[in-house]
Protein backbone atom coordinates (compact mmCIF):
# COMPACT_ATOMS: atom_id res chain seq x y z
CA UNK A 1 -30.08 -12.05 9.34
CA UNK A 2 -33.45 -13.36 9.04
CA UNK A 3 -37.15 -11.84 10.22
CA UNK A 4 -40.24 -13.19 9.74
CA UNK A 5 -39.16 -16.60 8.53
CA UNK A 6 -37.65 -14.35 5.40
CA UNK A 7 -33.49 -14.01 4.88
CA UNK A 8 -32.72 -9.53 5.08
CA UNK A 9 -29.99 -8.84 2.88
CA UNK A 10 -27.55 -5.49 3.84
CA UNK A 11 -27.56 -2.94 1.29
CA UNK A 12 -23.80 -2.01 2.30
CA UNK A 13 -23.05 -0.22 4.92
CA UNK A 14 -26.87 2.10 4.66
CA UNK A 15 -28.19 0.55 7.65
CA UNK A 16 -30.99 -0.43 5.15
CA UNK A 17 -31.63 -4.19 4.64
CA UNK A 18 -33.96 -5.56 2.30
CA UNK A 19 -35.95 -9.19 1.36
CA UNK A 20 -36.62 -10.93 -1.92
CA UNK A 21 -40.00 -12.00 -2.43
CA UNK A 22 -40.73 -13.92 -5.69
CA UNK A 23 -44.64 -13.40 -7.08
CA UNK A 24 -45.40 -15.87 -9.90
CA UNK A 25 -48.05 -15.24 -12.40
CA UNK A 26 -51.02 -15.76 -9.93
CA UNK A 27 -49.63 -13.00 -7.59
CA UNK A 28 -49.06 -15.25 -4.82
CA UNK A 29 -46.15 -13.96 -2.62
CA UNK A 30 -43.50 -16.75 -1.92
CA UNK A 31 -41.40 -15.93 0.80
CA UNK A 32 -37.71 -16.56 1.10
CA UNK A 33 -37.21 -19.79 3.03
CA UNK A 34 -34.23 -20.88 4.78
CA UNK A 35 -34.57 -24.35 4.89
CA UNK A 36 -31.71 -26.75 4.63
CA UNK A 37 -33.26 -28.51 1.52
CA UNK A 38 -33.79 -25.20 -0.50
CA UNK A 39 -30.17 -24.20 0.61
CA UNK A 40 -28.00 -23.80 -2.37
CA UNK A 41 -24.72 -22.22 -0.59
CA UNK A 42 -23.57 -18.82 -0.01
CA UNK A 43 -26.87 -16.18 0.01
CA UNK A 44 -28.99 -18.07 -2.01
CA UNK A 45 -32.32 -19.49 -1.02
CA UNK A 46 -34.69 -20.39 -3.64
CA UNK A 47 -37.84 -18.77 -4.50
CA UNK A 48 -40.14 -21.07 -6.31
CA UNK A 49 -39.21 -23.57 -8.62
CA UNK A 50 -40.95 -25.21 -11.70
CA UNK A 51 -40.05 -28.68 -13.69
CA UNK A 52 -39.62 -28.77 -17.06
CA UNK A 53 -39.41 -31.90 -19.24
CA UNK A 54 -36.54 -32.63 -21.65
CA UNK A 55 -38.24 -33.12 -24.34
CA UNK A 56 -40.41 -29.64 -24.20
CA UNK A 57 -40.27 -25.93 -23.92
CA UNK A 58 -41.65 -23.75 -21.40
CA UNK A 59 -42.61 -19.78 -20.78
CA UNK A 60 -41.54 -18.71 -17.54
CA UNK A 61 -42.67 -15.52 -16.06
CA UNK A 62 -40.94 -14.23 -12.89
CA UNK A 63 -41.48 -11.41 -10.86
CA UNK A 64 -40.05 -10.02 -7.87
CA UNK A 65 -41.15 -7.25 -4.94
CA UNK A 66 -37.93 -5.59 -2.59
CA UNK A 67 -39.25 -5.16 0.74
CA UNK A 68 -36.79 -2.64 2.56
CA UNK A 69 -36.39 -2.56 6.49
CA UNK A 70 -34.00 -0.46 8.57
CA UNK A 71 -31.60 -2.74 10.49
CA UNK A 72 -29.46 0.20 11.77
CA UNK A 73 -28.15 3.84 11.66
CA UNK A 74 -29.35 5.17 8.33
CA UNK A 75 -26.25 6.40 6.14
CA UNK A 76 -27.20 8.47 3.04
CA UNK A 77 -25.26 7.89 0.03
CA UNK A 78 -24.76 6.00 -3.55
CA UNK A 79 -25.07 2.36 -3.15
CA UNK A 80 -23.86 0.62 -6.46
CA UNK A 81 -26.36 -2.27 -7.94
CA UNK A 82 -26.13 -5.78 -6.70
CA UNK A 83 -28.10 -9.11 -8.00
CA UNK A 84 -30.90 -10.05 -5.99
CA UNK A 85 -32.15 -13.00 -7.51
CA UNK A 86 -31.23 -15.27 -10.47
CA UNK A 87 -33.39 -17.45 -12.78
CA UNK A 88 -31.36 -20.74 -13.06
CA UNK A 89 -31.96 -23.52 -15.15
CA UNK A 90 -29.75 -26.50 -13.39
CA UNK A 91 -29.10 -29.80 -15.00
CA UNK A 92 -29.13 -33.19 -12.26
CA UNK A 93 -31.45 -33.98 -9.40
CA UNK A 94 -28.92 -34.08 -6.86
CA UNK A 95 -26.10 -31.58 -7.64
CA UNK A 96 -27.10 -28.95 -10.12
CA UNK A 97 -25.00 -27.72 -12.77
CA UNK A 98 -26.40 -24.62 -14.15
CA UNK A 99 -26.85 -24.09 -18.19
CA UNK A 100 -28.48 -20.66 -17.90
CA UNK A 101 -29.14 -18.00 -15.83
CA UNK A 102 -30.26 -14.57 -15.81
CA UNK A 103 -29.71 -12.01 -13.23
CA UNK A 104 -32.30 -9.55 -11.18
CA UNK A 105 -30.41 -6.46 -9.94
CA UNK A 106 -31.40 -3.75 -7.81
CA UNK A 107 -30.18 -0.76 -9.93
CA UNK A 108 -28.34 1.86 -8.33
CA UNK A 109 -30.19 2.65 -5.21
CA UNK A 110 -29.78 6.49 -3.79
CA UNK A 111 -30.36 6.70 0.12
CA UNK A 112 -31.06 10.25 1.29
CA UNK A 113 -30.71 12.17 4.15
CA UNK A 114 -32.92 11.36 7.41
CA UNK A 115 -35.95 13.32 7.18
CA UNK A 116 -38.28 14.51 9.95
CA UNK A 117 -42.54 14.30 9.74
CA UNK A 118 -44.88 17.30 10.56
CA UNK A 119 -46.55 16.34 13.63
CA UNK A 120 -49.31 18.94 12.52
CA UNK A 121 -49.49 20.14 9.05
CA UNK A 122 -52.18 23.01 9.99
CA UNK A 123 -51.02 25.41 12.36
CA UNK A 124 -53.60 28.01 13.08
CA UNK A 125 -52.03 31.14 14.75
CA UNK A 126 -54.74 33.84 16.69
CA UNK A 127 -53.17 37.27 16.70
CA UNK A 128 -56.49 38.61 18.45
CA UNK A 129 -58.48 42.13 18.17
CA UNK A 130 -56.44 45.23 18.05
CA UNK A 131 -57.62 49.09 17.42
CA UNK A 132 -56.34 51.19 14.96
CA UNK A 133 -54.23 52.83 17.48
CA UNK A 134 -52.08 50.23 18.38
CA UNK A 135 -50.86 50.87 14.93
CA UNK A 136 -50.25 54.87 15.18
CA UNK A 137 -47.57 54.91 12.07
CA UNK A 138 -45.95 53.33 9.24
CA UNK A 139 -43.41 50.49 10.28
CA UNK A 140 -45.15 49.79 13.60
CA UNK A 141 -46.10 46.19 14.97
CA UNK A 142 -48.82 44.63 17.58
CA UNK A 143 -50.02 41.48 18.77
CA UNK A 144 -46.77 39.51 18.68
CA UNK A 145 -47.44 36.08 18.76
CA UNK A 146 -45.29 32.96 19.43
CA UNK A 147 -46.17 29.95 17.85
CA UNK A 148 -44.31 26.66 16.51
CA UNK A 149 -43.85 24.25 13.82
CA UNK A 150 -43.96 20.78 15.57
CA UNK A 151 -41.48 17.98 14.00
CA UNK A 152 -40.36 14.76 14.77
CA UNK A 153 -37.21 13.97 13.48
CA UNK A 154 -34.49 11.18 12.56
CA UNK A 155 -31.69 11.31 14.34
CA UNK A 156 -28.75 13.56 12.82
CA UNK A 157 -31.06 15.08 10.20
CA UNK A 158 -30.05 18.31 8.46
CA UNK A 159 -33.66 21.05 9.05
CA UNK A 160 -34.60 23.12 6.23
CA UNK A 161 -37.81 25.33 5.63
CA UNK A 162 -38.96 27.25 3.06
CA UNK A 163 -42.06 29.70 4.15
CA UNK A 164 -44.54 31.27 1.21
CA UNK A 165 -47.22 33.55 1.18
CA UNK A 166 -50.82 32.13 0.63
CA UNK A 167 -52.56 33.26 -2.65
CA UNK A 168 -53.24 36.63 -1.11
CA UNK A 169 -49.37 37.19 -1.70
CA UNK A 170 -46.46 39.16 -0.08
CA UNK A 171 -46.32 42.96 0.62
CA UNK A 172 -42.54 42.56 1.04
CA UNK A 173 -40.84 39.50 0.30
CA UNK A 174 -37.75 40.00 2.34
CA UNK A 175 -39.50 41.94 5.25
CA UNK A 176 -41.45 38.35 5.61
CA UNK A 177 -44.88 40.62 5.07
CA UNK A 178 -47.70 38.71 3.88
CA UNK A 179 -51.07 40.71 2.29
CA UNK A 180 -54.21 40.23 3.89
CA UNK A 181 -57.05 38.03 2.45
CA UNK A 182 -59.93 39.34 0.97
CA UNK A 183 -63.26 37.63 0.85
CA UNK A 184 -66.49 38.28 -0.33
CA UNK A 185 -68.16 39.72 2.50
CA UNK A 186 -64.67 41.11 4.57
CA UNK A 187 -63.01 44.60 4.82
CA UNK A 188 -59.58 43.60 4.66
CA UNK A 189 -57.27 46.20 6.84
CA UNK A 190 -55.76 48.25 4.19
CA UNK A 191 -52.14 49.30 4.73
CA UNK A 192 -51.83 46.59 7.10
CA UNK A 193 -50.16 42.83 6.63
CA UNK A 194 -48.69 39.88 9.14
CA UNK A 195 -45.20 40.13 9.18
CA UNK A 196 -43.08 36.10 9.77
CA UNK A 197 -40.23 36.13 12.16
CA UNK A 198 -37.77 33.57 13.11
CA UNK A 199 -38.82 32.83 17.07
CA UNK A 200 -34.73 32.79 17.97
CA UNK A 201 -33.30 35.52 16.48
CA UNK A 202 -36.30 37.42 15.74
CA UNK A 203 -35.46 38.66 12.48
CA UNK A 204 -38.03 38.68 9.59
CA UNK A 205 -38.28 35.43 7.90
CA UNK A 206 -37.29 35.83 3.68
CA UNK A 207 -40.56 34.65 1.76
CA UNK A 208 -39.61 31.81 -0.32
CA UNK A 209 -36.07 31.31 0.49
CA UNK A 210 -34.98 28.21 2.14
CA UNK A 211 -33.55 28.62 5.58
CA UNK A 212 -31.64 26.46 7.52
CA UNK A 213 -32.77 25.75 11.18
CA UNK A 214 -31.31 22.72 13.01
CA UNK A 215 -29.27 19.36 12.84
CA UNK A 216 -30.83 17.14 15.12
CA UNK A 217 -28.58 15.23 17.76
CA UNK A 218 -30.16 12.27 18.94
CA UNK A 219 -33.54 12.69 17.29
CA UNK A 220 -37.02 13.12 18.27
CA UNK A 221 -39.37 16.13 18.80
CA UNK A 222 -38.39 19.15 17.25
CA UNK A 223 -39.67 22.59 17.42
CA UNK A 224 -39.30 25.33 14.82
CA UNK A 225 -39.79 28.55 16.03
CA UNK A 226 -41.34 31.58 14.58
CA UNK A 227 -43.34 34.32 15.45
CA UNK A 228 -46.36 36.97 14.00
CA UNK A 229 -47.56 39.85 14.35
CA UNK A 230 -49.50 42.96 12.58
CA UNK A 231 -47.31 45.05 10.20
CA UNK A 232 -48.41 48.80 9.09
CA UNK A 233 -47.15 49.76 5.83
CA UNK A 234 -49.63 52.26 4.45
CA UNK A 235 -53.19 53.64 5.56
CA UNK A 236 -55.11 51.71 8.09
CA UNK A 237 -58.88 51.19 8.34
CA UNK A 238 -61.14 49.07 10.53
CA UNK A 239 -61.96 45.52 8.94
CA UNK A 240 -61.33 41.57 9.31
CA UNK A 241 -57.71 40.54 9.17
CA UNK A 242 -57.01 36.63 7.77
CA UNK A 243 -53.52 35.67 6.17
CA UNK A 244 -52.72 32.11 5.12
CA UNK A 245 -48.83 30.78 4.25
CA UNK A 246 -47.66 27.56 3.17
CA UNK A 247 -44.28 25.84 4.64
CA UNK A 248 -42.48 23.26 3.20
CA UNK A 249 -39.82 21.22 5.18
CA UNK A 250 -36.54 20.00 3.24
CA UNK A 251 -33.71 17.60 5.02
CA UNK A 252 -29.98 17.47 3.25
């Protein structure tokens, strides 16, 4: 398979190809060629080359840069190493009959699972003005509000999140009740936190426990739901009400 005048090598059966491109000791990339004069049978194709006399000694340096490109379905897994390039030091013009060489190997290469990226990273959420009485006892809730983490996604890519409390902190980890901030110049609504739900089932999100949401089919946009509101758990007075929490997306 070749792209961009360079040869893609498979890395298995990953659905992850990748090129060989040789730098020499001036940086200069080299790419792979393909031409039948630089063809030496099977996979290779020669990188650079430099002559050196019989009668004298010479340092090479040699350095090579993987370039990786997706040239199907991505499989996750273990790929074991393989040589990408060789230093060779043939003997003859014509028909080379190689003395030395020393192998370049990729290592053992770990694919993992398709991921998904955040389409928004900052999600602001406006639970509006409420009065104290909407909030006439302990364990009662107001201004429900449905909002959503956007994602676009691989296809067949396992959905994890894991949902913390800003530095204000959490009232009640498994409840999913974050504290209020408190600045310098706010009254923060004592007795009174945001509570995290999950949009689908709406049961209170755990604080800091990873939760699984999805496997994606085809891939695409994806939507995590979740919902907040106003929590009372203790004595309620007038004041500004700001809560921040983090969320960090995982893929298995």
């Amino acid at each position: 398979m070749t792209s961009i005048s360079r040869k893609i090598f498979k890395l298995g059966d990953s659905g992850i190809g990748y090129v060989v491109i040789g730098v020499d000791d001036t940086h200069d990339e080299k790419p792979v060629t393909t031409t039948a004069d630089r063809f030496w049978g099977g996979n290779a194709r020669e990188l650079y080359t430099t002559e050196i006399r019989s009668d004298s000694t010479i340092n090479l340096n040699a350095a090579l840069r993987l370039e990786f490109y997706k040239i199907g379905p991505i499989k996750p897994g273990r790929y074991s190493q393989s040589v990408a390039a060789a230093i060779v030091a043939p003997r003859g013009s014509r028909i080379p009959s190689v003395t030395q060489e020393f192998r370049f190997t990729t290592g053992m290469i770990t694919i993992n699972a398709p991921t998904c990226s955040v389409d928004n990273s900052t999600i602001p959420v406006t639970l509006g003005r409420i009065t104290t009485m909407q909030l006439p006892y302990v364990g009662s809730t107001a201004a429900e509000t449905l909002f959503n983490i956007p994602l676009t996604c691989e296809p067949k890519a396992n959905v994890f999140m894991t949902l913390e409390a800003g530095r204000q902190g959490a009232y009640n980890l498994m409840q999913g009740i974050i504290e209020l901030k408190r600045g310098l110049n706010e009254r923060a609504r004592d007795g009174v936190g945001v509570q995290i739900l999950d949009g689908k089932t709406n049961r209170p999100i755990h604080l800091g426990e990873k939760k699984y949401y999805t496997t994606t089919g085809m891939g695409g946009p994806v939507n995590i739901p979740l919902k907040a509101r106003y929590y009372r758990y203790g004595d309620v007075r007038a004041g500004v009400a700001n809560a921040t929490a983090t969320f960090t997306m995982s893929y298995e």
